[in-house]
C-alpha atoms as a PDB file:
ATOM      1  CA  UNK A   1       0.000   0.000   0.000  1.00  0.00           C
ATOM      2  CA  UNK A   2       1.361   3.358  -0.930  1.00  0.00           C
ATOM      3  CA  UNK A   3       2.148   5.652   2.105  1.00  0.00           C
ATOM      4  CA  UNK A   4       0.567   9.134   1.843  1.00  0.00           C
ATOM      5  CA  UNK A   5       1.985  12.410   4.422  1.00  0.00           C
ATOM      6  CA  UNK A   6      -0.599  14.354   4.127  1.00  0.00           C
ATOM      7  CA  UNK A   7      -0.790  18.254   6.259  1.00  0.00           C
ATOM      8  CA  UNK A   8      -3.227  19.973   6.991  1.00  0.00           C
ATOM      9  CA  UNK A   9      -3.044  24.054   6.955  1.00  0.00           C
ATOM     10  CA  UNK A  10      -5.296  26.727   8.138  1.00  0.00           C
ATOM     11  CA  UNK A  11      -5.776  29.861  10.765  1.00  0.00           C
ATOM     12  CA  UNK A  12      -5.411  30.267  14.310  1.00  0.00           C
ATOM     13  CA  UNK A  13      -8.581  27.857  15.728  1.00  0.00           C
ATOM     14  CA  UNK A  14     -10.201  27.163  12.090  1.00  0.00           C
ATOM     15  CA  UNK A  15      -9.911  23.274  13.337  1.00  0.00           C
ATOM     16  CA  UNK A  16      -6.673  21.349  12.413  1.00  0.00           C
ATOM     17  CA  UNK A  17      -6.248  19.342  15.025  1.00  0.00           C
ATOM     18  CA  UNK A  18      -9.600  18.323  15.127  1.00  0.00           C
ATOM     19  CA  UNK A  19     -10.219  17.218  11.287  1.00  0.00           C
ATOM     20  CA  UNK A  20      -6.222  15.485  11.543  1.00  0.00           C
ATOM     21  CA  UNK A  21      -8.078  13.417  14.178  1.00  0.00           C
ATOM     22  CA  UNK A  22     -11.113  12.276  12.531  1.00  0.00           C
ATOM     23  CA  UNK A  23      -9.635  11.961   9.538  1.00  0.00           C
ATOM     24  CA  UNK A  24      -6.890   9.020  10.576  1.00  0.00           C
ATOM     25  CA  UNK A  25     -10.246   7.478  12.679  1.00  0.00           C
ATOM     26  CA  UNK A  26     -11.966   6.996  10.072  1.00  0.00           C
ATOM     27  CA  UNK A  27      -8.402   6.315   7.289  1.00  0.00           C
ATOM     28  CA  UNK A  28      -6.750   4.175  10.164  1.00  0.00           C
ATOM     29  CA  UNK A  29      -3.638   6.712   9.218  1.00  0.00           C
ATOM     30  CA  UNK A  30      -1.113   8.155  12.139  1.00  0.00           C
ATOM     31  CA  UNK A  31      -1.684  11.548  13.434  1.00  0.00           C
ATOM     32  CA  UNK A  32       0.734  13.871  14.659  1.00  0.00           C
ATOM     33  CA  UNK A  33      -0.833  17.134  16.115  1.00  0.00           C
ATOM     34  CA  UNK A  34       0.806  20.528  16.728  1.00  0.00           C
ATOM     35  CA  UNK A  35       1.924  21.011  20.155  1.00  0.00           C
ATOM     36  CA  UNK A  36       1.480  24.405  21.194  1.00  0.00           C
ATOM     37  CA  UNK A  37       2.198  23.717  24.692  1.00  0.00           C
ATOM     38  CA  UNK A  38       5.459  23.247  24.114  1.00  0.00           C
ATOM     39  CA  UNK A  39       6.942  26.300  22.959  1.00  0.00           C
ATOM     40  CA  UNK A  40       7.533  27.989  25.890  1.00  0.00           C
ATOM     41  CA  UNK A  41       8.010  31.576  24.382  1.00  0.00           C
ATOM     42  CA  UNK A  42       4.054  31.556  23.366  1.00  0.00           C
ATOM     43  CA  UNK A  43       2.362  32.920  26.203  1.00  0.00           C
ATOM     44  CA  UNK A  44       5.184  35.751  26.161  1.00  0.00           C
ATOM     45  CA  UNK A  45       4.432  35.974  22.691  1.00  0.00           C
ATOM     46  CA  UNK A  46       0.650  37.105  23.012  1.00  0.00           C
ATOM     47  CA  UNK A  47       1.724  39.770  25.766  1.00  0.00           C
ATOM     48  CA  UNK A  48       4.539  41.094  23.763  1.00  0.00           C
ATOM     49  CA  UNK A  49       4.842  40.356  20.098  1.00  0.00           C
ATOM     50  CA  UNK A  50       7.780  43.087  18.592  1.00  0.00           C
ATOM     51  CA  UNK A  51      10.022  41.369  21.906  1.00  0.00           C
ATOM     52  CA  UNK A  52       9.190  37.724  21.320  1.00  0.00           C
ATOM     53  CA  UNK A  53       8.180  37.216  17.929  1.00  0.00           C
ATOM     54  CA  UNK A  54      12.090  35.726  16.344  1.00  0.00           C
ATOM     55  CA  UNK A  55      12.438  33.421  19.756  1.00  0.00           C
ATOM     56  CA  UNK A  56       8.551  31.996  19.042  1.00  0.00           C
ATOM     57  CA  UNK A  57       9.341  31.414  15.212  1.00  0.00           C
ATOM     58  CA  UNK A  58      12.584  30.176  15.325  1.00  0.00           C
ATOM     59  CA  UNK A  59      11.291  27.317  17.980  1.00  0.00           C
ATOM     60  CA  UNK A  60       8.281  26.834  15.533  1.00  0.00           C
ATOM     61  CA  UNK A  61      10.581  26.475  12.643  1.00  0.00           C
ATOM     62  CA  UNK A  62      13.203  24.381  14.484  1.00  0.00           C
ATOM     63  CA  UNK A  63       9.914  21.924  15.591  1.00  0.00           C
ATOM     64  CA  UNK A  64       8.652  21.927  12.577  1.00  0.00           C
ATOM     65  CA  UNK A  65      11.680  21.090  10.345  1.00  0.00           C
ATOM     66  CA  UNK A  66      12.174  18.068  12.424  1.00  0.00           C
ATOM     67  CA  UNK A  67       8.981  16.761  12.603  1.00  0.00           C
ATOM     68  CA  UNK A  68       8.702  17.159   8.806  1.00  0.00           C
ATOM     69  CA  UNK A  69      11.999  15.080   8.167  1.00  0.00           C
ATOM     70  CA  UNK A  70      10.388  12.581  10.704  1.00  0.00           C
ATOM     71  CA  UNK A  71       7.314  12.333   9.146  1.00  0.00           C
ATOM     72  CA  UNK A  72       8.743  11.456   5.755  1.00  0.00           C
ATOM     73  CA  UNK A  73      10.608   8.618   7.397  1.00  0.00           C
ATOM     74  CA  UNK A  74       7.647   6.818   8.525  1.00  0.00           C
ATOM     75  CA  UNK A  75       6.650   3.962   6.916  1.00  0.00           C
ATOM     76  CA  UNK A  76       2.794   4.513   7.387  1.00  0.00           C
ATOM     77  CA  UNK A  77       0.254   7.040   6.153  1.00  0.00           C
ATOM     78  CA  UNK A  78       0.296  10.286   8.493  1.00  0.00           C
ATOM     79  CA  UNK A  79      -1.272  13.631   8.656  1.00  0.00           C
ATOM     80  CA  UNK A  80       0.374  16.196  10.166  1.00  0.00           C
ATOM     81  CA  UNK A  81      -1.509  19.548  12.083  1.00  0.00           C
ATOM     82  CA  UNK A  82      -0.191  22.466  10.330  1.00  0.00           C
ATOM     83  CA  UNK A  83       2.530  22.809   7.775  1.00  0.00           C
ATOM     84  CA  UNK A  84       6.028  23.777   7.784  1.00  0.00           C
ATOM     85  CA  UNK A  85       5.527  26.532   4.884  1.00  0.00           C
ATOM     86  CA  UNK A  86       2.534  28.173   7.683  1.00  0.00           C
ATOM     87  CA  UNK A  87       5.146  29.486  10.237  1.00  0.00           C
ATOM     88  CA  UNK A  88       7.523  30.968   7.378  1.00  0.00           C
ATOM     89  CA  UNK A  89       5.145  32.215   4.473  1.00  0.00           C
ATOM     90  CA  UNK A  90       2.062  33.506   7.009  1.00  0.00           C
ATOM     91  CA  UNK A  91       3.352  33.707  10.527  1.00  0.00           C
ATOM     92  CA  UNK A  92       6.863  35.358  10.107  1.00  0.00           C
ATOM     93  CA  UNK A  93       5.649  37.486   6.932  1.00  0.00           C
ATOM     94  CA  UNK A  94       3.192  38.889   8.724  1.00  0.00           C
ATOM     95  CA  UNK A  95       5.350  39.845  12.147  1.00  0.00           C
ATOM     96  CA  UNK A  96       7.386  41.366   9.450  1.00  0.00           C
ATOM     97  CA  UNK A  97       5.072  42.929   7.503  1.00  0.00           C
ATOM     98  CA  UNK A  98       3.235  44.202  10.844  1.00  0.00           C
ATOM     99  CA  UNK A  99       6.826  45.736  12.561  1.00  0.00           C
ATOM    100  CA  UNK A 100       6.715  43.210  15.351  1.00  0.00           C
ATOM    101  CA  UNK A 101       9.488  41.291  13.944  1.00  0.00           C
ATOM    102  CA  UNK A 102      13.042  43.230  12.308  1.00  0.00           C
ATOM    103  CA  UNK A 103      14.452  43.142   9.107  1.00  0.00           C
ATOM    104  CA  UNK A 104      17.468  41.666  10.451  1.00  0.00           C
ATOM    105  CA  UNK A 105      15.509  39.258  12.666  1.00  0.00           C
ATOM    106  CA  UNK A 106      12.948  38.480   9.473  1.00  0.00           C
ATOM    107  CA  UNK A 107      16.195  37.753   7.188  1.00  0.00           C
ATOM    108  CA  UNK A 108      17.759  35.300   9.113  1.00  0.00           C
ATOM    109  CA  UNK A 109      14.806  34.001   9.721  1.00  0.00           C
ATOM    110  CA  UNK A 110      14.098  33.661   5.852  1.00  0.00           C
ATOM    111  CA  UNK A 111      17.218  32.078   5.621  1.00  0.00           C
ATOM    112  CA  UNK A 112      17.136  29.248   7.581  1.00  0.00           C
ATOM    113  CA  UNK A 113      13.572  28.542   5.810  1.00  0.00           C
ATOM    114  CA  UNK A 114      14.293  29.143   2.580  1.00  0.00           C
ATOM    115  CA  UNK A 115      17.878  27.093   2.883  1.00  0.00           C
ATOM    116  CA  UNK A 116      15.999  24.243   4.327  1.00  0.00           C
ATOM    117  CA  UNK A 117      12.786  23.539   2.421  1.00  0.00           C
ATOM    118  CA  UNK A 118      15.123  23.057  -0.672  1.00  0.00           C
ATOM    119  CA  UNK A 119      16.112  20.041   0.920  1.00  0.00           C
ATOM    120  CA  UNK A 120      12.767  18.800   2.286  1.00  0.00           C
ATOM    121  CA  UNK A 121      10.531  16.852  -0.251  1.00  0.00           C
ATOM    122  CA  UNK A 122       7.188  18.288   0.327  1.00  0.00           C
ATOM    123  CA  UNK A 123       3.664  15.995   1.553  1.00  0.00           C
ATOM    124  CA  UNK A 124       1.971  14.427  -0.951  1.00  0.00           C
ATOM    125  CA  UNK A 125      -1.444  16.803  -0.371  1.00  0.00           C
ATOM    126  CA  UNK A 126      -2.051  19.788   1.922  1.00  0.00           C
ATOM    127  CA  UNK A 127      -5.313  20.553   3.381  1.00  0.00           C
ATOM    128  CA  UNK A 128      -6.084  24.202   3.097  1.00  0.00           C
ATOM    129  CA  UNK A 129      -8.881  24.378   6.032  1.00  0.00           C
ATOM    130  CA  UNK A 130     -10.914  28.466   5.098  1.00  0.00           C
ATOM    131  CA  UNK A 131     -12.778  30.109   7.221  1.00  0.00           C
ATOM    132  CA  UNK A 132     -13.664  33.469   8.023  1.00  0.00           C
ATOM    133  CA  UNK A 133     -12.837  35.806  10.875  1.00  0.00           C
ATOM    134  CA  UNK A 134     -15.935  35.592  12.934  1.00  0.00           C
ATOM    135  CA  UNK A 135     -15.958  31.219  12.218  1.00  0.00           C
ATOM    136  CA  UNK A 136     -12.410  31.841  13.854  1.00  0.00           C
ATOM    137  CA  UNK A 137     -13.241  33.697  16.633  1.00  0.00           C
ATOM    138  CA  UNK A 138     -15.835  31.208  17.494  1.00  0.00           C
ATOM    139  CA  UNK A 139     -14.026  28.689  17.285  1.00  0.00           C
ATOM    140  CA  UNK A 140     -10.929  29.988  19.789  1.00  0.00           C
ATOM    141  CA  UNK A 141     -13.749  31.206  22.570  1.00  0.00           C
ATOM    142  CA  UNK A 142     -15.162  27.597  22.354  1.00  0.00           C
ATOM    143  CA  UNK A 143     -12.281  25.797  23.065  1.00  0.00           C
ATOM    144  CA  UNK A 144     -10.633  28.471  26.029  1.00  0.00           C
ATOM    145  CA  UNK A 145      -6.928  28.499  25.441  1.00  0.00           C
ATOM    146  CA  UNK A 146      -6.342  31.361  28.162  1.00  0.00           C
ATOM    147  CA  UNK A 147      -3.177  32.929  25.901  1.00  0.00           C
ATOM    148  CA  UNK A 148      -5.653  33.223  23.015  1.00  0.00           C
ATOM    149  CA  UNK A 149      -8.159  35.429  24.214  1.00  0.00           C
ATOM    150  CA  UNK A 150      -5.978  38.442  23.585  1.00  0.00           C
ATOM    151  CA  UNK A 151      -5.634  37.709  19.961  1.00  0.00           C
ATOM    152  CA  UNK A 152      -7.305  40.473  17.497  1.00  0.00           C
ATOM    153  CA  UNK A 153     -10.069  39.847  14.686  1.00  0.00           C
ATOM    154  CA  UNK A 154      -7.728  42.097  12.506  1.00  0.00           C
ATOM    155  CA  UNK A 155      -4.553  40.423  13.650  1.00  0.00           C
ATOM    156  CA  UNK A 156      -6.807  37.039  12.217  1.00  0.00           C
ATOM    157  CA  UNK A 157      -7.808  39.046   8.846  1.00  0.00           C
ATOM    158  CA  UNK A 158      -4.465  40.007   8.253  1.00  0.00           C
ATOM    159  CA  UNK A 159      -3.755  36.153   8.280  1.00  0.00           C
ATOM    160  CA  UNK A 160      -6.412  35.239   6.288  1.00  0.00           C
ATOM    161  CA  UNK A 161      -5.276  37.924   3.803  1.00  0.00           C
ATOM    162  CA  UNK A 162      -2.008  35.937   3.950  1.00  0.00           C
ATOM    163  CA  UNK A 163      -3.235  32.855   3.673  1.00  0.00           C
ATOM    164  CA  UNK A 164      -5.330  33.729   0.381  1.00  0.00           C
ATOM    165  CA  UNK A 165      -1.809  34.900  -1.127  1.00  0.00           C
ATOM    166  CA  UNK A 166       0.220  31.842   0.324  1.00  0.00           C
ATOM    167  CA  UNK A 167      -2.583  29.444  -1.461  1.00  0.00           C
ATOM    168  CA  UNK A 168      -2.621  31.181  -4.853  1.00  0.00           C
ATOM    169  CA  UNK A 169       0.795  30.880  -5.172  1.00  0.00           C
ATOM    170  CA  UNK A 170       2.176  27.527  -3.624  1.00  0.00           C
ATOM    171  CA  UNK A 171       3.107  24.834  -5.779  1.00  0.00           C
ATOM    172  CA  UNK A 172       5.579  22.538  -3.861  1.00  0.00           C
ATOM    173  CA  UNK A 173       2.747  20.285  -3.901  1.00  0.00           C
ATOM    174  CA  UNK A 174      -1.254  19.703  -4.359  1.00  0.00           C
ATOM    175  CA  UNK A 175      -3.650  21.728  -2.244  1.00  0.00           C
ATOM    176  CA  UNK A 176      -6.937  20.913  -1.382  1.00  0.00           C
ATOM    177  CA  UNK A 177      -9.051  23.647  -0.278  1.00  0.00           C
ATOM    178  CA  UNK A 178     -11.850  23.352   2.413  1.00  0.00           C
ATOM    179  CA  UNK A 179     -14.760  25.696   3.175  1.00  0.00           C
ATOM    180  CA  UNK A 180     -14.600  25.315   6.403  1.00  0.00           C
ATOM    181  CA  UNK A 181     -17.458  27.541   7.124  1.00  0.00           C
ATOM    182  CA  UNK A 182     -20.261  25.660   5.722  1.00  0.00           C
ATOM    183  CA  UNK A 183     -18.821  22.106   6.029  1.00  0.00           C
ATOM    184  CA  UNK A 184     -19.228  20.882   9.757  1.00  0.00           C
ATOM    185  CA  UNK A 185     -17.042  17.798   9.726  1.00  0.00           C
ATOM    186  CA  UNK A 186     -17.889  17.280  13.868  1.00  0.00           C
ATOM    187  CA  UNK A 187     -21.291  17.352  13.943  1.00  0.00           C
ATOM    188  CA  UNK A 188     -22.282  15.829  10.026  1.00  0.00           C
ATOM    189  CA  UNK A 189     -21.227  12.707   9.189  1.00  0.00           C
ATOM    190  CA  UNK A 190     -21.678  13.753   5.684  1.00  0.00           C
ATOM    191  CA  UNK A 191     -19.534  16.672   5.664  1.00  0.00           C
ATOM    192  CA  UNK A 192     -16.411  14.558   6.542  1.00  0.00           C
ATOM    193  CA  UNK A 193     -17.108  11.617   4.396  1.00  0.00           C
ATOM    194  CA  UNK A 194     -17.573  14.349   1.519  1.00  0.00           C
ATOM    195  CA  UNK A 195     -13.952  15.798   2.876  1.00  0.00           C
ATOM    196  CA  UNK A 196     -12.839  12.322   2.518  1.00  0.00           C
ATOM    197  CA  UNK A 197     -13.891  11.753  -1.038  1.00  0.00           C
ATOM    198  CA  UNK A 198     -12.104  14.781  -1.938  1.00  0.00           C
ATOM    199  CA  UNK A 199      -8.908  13.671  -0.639  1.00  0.00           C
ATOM    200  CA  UNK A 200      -9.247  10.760  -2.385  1.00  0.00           C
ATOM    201  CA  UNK A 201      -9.684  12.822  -5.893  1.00  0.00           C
ATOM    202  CA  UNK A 202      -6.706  14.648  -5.314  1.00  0.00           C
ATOM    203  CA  UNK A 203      -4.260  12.150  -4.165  1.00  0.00           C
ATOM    204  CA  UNK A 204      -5.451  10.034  -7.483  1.00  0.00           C
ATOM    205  CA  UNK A 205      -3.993  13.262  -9.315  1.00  0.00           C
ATOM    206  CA  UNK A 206      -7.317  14.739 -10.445  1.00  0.00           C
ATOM    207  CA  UNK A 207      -6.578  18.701 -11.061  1.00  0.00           C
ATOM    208  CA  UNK A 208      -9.745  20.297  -9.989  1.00  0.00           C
ATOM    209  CA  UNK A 209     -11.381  19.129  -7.220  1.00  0.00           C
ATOM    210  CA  UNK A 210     -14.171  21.638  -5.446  1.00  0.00           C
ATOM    211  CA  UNK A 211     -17.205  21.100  -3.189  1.00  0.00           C
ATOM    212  CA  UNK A 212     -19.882  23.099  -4.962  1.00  0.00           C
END
């Protein structure tokens, strides 16, 4: 049986960790779910972004880059909670972008990225999970993680704006884009099995695979 790595992308609360889970239910796949807990620059993060915004990415990146090289090595089908491209083309960009991380800090940042995806072969599909701001917001007051509560709607739109740009324009591999805001994969049965079907499509190399 061919082994698939498949990741799943999206914004702050849209519901990663909860699709990676049902998903390998229902594929009998291996997940492996972000840990947020463990970077222990976060909270600090949330309080003071311009002061801890290269010490957060850089232990996101560091995480990441190793999980990624582990993942490929497994011999079974996995999905992975977030992707490695996330914290560099969306997270970093927009610290950057926004002033709360430097130019110098943002370069050699960019560097270490850049230098390393060359060497990474990409997953065979990414999950691109939509949503809109007030879906988001939602979703992050629902499930009470006490260092989220001070996050922004705009700091969210200015995510999503990055999001839109880092899914027009990313070709490493396949993406698979999923309105999350009218496809309730917890509570209808339907909605994930029609997920499901899509993966399918575009892991069998179909080119353009939609849920209208």
């Amino acid at each position: 049986m061919k082994k698939n790595f498949i990741a799943v992308a999206g914004n702050i609360g849209v519901g990663k960790s909860t699709l990676t889970r049902m998903l390998c239910q229902r594929l009998e796949w291996e997940p492996f779910l972000e840990g947020v807990g463990d970077n222990p620059y976060l909270a600090d993060f949330y309080e003071d972004m311009e002061k801890w915004s290269f010490h957060s990415q850089i232990f996101f990146l560091a995480r990441r880059l190793r999980h990624h090289r582990q993942l490929l090595e497994r011999p079974n089908s996995v999905i992975q909670d977030r992707t490695l491209y996330e914290d560099a083309e969306i997270f970093a960009r927009n610290l950057y972008v926004q002033g709360w991380m430097s130019e110098r800090d943002y370069n050699t940042y960019s560097e270490l990225y850049q230098a390393m995806t060359k060497i990474l072969p990409p997953p065979n599909l990414v999950l691109y999970l939509r949503a809109s701001v007030p879906t988001l917001v939602q979703r992050i007051q629902k499930r009470g993680r006490s260092y989220e509560r001070q996050i922004s709607e705009v700091y969210l739109q200015q995510l999503n704006m990055l999001y839109e740009e880092w899914f027009a324009h990313f070709s490493l591999c396949p993406v698979l884009a999923i309105p999350a805001d009218r496809l309730d994969f917890v509570a209808n049965g339907e909605h994930l099995k029609l997920i499901m079907e899509k993966i399918q499509e575009r892991l069998q190399g179909k080119e353009v695979v939609t849920f209208e």
